[in-house]
Protein backbone atom coordinates (compact mmCIF):
# COMPACT_ATOMS: atom_id res chain seq x y z
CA UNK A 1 108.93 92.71 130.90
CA UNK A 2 106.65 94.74 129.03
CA UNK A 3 106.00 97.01 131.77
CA UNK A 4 110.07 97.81 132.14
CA UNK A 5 110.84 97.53 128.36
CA UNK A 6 108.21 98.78 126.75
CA UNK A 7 106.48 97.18 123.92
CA UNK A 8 108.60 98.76 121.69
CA UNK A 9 111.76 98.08 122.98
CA UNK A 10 110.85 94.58 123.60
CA UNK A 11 109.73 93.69 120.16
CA UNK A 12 112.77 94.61 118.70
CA UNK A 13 114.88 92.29 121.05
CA UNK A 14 112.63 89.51 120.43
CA UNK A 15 112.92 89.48 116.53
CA UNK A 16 116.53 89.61 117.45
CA UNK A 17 116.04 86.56 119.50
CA UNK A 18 113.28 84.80 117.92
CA UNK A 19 114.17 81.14 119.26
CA UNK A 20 114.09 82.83 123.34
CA UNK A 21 111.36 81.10 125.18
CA UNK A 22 110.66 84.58 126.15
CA UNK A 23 110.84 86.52 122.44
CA UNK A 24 108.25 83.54 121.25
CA UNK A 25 105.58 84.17 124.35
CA UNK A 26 105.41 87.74 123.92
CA UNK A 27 105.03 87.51 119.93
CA UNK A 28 102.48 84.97 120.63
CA UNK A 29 100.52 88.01 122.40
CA UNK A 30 101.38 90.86 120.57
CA UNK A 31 101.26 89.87 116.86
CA UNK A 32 97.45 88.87 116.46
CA UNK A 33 96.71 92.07 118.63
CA UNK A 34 98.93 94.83 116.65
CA UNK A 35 98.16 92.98 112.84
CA UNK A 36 94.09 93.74 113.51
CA UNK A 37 94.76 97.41 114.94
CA UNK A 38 97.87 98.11 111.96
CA UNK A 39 94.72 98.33 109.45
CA UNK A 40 93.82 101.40 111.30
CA UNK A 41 95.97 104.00 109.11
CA UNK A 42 95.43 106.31 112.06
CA UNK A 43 97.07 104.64 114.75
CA UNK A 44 100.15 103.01 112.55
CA UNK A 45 100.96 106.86 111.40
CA UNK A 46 100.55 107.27 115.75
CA UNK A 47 103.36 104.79 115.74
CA UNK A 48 105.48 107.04 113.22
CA UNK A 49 105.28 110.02 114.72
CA UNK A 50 106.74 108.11 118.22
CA UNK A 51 109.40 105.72 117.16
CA UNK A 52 110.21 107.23 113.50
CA UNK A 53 110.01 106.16 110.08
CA UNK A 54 110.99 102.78 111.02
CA UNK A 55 109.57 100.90 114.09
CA UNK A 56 108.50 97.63 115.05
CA UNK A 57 104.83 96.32 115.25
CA UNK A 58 102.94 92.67 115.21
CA UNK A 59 106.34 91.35 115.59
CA UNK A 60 108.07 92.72 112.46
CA UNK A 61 110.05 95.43 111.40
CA UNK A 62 108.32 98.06 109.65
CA UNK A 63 110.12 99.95 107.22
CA UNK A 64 108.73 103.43 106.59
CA UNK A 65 112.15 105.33 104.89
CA UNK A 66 111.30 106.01 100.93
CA UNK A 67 114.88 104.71 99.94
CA UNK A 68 114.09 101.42 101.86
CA UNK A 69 110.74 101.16 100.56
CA UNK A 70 111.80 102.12 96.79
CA UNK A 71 115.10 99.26 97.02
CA UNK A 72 112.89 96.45 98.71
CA UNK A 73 109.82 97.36 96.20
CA UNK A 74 112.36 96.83 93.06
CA UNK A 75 114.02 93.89 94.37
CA UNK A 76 113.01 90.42 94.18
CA UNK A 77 110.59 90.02 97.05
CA UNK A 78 110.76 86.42 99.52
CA UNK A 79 107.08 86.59 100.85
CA UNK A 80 105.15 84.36 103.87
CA UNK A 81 101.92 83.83 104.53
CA UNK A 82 101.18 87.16 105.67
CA UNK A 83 98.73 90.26 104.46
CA UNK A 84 100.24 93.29 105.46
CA UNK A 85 101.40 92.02 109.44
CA UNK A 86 98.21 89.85 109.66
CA UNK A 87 99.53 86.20 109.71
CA UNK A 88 97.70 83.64 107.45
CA UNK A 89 96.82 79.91 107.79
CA UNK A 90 98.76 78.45 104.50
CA UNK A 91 96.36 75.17 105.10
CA UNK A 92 92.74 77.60 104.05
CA UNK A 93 94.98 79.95 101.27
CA UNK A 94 94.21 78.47 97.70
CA UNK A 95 96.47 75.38 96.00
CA UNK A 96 95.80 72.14 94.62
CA UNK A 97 94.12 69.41 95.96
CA UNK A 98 96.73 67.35 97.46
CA UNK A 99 98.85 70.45 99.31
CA UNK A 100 101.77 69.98 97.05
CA UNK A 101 101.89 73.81 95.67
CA UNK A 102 100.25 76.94 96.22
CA UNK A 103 98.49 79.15 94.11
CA UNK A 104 98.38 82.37 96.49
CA UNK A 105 100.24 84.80 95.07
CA UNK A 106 100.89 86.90 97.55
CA UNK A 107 102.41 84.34 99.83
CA UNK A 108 105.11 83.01 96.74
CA UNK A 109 108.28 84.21 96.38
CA UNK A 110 109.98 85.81 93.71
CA UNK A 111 112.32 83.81 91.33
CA UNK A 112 115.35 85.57 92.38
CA UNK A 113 114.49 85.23 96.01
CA UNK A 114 114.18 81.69 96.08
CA UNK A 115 111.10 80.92 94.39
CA UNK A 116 110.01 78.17 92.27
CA UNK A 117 109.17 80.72 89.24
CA UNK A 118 105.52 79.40 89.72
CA UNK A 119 104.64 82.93 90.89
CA UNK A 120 105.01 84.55 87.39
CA UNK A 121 103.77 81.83 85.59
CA UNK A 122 100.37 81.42 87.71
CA UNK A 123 100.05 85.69 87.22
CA UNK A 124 100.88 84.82 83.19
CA UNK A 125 98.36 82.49 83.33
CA UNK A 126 95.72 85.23 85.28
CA UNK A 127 96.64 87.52 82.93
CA UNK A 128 96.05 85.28 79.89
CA UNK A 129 92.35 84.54 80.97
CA UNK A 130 91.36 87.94 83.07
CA UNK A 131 93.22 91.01 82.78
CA UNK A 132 94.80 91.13 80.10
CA UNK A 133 92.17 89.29 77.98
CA UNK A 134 90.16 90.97 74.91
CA UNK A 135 87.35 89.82 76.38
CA UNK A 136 87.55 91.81 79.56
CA UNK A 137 88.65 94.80 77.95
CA UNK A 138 85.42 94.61 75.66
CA UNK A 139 83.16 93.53 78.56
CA UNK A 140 84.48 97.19 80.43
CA UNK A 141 82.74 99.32 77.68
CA UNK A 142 80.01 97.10 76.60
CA UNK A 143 75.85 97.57 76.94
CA UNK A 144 75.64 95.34 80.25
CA UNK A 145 78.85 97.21 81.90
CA UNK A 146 77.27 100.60 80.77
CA UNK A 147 73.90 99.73 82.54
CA UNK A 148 75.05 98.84 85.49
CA UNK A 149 77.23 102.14 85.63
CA UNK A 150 73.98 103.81 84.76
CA UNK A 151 71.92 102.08 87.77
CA UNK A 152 74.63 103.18 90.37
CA UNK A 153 75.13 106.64 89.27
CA UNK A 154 71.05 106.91 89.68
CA UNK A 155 70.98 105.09 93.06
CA UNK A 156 73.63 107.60 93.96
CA UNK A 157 71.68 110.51 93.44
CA UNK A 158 68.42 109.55 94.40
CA UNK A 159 69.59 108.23 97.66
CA UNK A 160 72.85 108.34 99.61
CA UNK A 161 71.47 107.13 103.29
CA UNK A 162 71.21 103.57 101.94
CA UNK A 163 73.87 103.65 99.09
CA UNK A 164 77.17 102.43 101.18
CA UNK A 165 74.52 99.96 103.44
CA UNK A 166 75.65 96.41 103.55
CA UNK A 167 74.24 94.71 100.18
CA UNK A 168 73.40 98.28 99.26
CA UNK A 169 73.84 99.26 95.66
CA UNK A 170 77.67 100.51 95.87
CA UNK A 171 78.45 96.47 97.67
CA UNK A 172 76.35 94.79 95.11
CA UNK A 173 77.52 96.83 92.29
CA UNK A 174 80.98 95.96 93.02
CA UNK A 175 79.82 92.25 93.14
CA UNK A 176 78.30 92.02 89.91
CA UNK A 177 80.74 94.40 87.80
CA UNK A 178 83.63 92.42 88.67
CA UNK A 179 82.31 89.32 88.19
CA UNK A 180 81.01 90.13 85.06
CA UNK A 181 83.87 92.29 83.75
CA UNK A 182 86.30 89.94 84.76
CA UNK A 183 84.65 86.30 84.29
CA UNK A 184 81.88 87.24 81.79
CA UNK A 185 79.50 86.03 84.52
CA UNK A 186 76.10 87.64 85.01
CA UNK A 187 75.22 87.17 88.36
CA UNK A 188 71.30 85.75 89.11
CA UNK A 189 69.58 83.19 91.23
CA UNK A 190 71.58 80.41 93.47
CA UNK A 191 74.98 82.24 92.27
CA UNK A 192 74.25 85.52 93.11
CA UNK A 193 73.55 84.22 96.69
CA UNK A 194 76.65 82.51 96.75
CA UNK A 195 78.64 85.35 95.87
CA UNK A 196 76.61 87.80 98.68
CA UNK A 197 77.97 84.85 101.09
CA UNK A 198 81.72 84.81 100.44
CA UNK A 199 81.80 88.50 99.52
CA UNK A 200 79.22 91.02 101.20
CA UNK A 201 80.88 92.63 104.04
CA UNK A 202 84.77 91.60 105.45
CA UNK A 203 84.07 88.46 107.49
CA UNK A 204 85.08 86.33 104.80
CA UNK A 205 88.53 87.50 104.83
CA UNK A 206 88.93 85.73 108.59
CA UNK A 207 89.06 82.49 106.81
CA UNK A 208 92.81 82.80 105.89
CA UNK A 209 93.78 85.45 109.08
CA UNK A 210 95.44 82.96 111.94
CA UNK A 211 94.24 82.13 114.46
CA UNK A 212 91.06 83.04 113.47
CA UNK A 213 90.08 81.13 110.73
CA UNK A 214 90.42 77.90 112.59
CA UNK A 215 86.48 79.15 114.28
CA UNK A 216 85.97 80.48 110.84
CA UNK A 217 86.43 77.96 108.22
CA UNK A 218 84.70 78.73 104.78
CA UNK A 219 86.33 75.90 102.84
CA UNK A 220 82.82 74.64 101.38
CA UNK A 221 81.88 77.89 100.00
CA UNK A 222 85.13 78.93 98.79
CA UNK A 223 84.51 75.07 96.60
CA UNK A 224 80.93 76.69 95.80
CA UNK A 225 82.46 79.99 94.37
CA UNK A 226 85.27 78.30 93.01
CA UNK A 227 83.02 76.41 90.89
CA UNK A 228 80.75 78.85 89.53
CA UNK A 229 84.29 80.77 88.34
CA UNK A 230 85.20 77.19 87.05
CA UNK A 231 81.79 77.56 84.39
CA UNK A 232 83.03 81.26 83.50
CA UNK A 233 82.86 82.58 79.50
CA UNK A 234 86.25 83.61 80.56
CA UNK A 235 87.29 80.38 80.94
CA UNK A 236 86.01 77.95 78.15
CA UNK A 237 88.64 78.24 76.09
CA UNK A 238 90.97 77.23 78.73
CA UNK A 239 94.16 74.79 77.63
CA UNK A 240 95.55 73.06 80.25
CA UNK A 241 99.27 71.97 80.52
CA UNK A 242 100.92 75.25 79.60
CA UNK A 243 104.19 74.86 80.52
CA UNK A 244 104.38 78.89 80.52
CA UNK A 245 101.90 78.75 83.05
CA UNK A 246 103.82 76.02 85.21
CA UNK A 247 100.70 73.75 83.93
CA UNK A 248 98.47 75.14 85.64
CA UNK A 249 94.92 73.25 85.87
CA UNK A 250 91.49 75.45 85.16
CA UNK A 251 90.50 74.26 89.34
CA UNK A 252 93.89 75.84 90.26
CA UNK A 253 93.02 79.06 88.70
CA UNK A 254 89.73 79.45 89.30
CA UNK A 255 90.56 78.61 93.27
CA UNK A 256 93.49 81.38 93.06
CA UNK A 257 90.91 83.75 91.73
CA UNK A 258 88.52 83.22 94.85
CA UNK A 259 91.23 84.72 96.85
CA UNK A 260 92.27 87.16 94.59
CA UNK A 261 89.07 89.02 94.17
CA UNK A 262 87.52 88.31 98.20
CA UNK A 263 90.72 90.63 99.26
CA UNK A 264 91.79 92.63 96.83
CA UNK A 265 89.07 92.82 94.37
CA UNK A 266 86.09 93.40 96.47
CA UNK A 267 87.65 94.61 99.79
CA UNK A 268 90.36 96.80 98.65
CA UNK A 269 88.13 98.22 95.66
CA UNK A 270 84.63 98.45 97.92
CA UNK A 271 87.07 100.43 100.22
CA UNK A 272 88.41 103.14 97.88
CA UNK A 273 85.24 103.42 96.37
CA UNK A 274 83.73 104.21 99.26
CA UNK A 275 85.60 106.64 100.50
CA UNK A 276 86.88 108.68 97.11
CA UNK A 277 82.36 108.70 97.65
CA UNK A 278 82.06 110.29 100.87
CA UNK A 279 80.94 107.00 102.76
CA UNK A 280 83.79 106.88 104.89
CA UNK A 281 85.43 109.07 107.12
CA UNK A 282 88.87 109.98 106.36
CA UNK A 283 91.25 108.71 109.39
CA UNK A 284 92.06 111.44 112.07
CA UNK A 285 95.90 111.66 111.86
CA UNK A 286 97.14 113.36 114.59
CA UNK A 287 98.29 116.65 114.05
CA UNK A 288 96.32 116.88 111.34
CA UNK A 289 93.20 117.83 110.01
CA UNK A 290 92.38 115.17 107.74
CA UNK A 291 89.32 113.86 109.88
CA UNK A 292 87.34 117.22 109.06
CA UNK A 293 87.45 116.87 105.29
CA UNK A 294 83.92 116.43 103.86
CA UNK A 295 85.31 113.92 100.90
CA UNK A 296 81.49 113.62 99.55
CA UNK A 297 81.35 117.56 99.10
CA UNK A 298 84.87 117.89 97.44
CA UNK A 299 83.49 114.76 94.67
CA UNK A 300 80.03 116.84 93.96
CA UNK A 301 81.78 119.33 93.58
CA UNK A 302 84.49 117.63 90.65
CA UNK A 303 83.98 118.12 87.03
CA UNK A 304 83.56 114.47 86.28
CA UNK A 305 84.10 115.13 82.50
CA UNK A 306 87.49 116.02 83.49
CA UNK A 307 89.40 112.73 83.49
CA UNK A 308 92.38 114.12 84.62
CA UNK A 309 90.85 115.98 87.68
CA UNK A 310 88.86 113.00 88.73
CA UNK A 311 91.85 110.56 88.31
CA UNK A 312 94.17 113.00 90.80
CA UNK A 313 91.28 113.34 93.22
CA UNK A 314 91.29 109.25 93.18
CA UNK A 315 95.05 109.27 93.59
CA UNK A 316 94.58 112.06 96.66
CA UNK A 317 91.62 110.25 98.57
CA UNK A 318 94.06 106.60 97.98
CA UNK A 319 97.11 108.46 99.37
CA UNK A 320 95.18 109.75 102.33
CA UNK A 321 93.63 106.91 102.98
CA UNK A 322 95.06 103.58 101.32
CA UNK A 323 93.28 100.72 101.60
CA UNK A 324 96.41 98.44 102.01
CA UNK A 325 99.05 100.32 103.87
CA UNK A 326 101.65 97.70 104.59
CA UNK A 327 103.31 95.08 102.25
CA UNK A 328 105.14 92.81 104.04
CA UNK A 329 108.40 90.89 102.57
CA UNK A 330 110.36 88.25 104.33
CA UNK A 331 114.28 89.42 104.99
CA UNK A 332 116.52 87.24 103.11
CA UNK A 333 119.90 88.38 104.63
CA UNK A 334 120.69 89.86 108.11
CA UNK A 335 119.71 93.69 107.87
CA UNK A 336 120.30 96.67 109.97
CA UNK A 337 117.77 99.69 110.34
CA UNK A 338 117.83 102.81 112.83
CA UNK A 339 115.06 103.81 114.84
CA UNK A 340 115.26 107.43 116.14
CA UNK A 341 118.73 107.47 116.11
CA UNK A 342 119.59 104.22 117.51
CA UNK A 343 120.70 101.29 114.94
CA UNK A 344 118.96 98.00 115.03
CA UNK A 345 120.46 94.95 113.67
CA UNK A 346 118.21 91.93 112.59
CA UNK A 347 119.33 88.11 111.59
């Protein structure tokens, strides 16, 4: 089928037809496949360029069109367990202890797209204790933050072969700062290696990606760092039964916040960091010349006294080279979309 379809072609009949024996086998095959390769920026703008702003990959409908993008972005957003087009096991993505509710944010939907309203309360409640908190915003600019800035900057310049290494001073810099920023934890000892176990390089991310995880389970040092967040500064103040934040118990929280900060904290951050630092190659788009740019020449070469400059040169290196570049949504009313010309309808 695939050979006298297309891929293409047949993906979008089989999201029209999701309950055909047929439309479920090939999905079965081609979503695990296409979700691992749409993290390659390269090859999804490849996609683009053939089928159009709009197209079809790991078995959804990617919308590429800024007036689609702007009216789904501002609307209430119905979400899955998904990250970007890679599926996610909802049984290993963080709740309470009986399965009842979960506390993964990105997998809630919006109150005005059918969710509970738990979604803005648990972020309320995130807020309250991390990033919004007085204490984070004085942890940012005080002695501890400053010397680590200090010891990175130095490792920076006296050597850059070793600097983006795996548990190299750029990974465990990231490590420590956000942890203590953010929790008020200083990282030493028995919970330092727990942290270089759940967080140092991107295996740890398989343990929510289907059907991966199932060979990859981390669930008893997720409980580990779960626990040392539990002990934070940043949490011993912490009231439980907040109605604002749907009561929301300390163990709920400080679970949520083990997901939070494996994949977007230290994944997404490591990953711009790197790069806007000249330890990653920008992708090769094609038709372009973006794989030639020496990114670590253009940042020695910024006035990094210049706030402004540095913060548009961030911005530039992110838009080049995003480190999420799909948000996924789940459709909550039959849509129609054109590829190339040709209209596609969707239930």
């Amino acid at each position: 089928v695939v050979c006298l379809c297309g891929e293409h072609d047949l993906q979008i009949w089989a999201i029209q037809h999701p309950g055909h024996p047929v439309a479920r086998f090939a999905m079965a095959l081609l979503r695990p496949v296409q979700a691992l390769k749409s993290c390659n920026n390269a090859w999804m703008h490849a996609r683009r360029l053939k089928f159009g702003p709009n197209f079809c990959c790991a078995g959804q409908v990617v919308l590429g069109e800024r007036e689609e993008v702007e009216r789904a972005l501002l609307a209430p957003q119905a979400r899955g367990y998904y990250l970007g087009q890679t599926a996610f096991i909802s049984s290993h993505c963080p709740g309470d202890d009986l399965g009842q509710r979960t506390t993964f944010l990105l997998a809630m939907s919006d109150e005005g797209a059918g969710g509970s309203g738990d979604r803005s309360q648990f972020k309320a409640c995130m807020e309250r204790y991390f990033f919004g908190s007085s204490g984070m915003a004085a942890r940012q600019h005080d002695g501890i933050s400053k010397f680590m800035l200090g010891q990175l900057a130095a490792e920076y310049t006296r050597d850059r072969s070793r600097f983006f290494n795996k548990q190299g001073p750029l990974e465990m810099f990231v490590i420590r700062y956000l942890t203590y920023v953010l929790f008020g934890i200083e990282l030493e000892g028995e919970d330092l290696e727990v942290m270089k176990r759940w967080l140092c390089g991107n295996a740890g991310i398989v343990h929510y990606m289907w059907p991966f995880g199932y060979m990859y389970n981390k669930r008893s040092l997720i409980d580990q760092v779960a626990a040392i967040y539990e002990r934070a500064p940043a949490l011993q103040m912490f009231e439980d039964g907040v109605e604002a934040h749907a009561k929301m118990t300390k163990q709920e929280l400080a679970r949520a916040m083990t997901a939070v900060i494996r994949i977007a904290g230290k994944t997404g951050s490591f990953q711009l960091l790197e790069t806007i630092l000249g330890g990653k190659a920008m992708p090769n788009y094609d038709g372009e010349t973006t794989g030639s740019i020496d990114v670590a020449e253009a940042w020695d070469r910024l006035d990094l006294d210049n706030r402004d400059e540095v913060k548009r040169f961030t911005l530039e290196v992110a838009r080049l080279y995003p480190p999420v570049n799909v948000v996924h949504r789940v459709a909550s009313e039959p849509f129609t979309c054109d590829f190339g010309g040709r209209a596609g309808s969707f239930p």
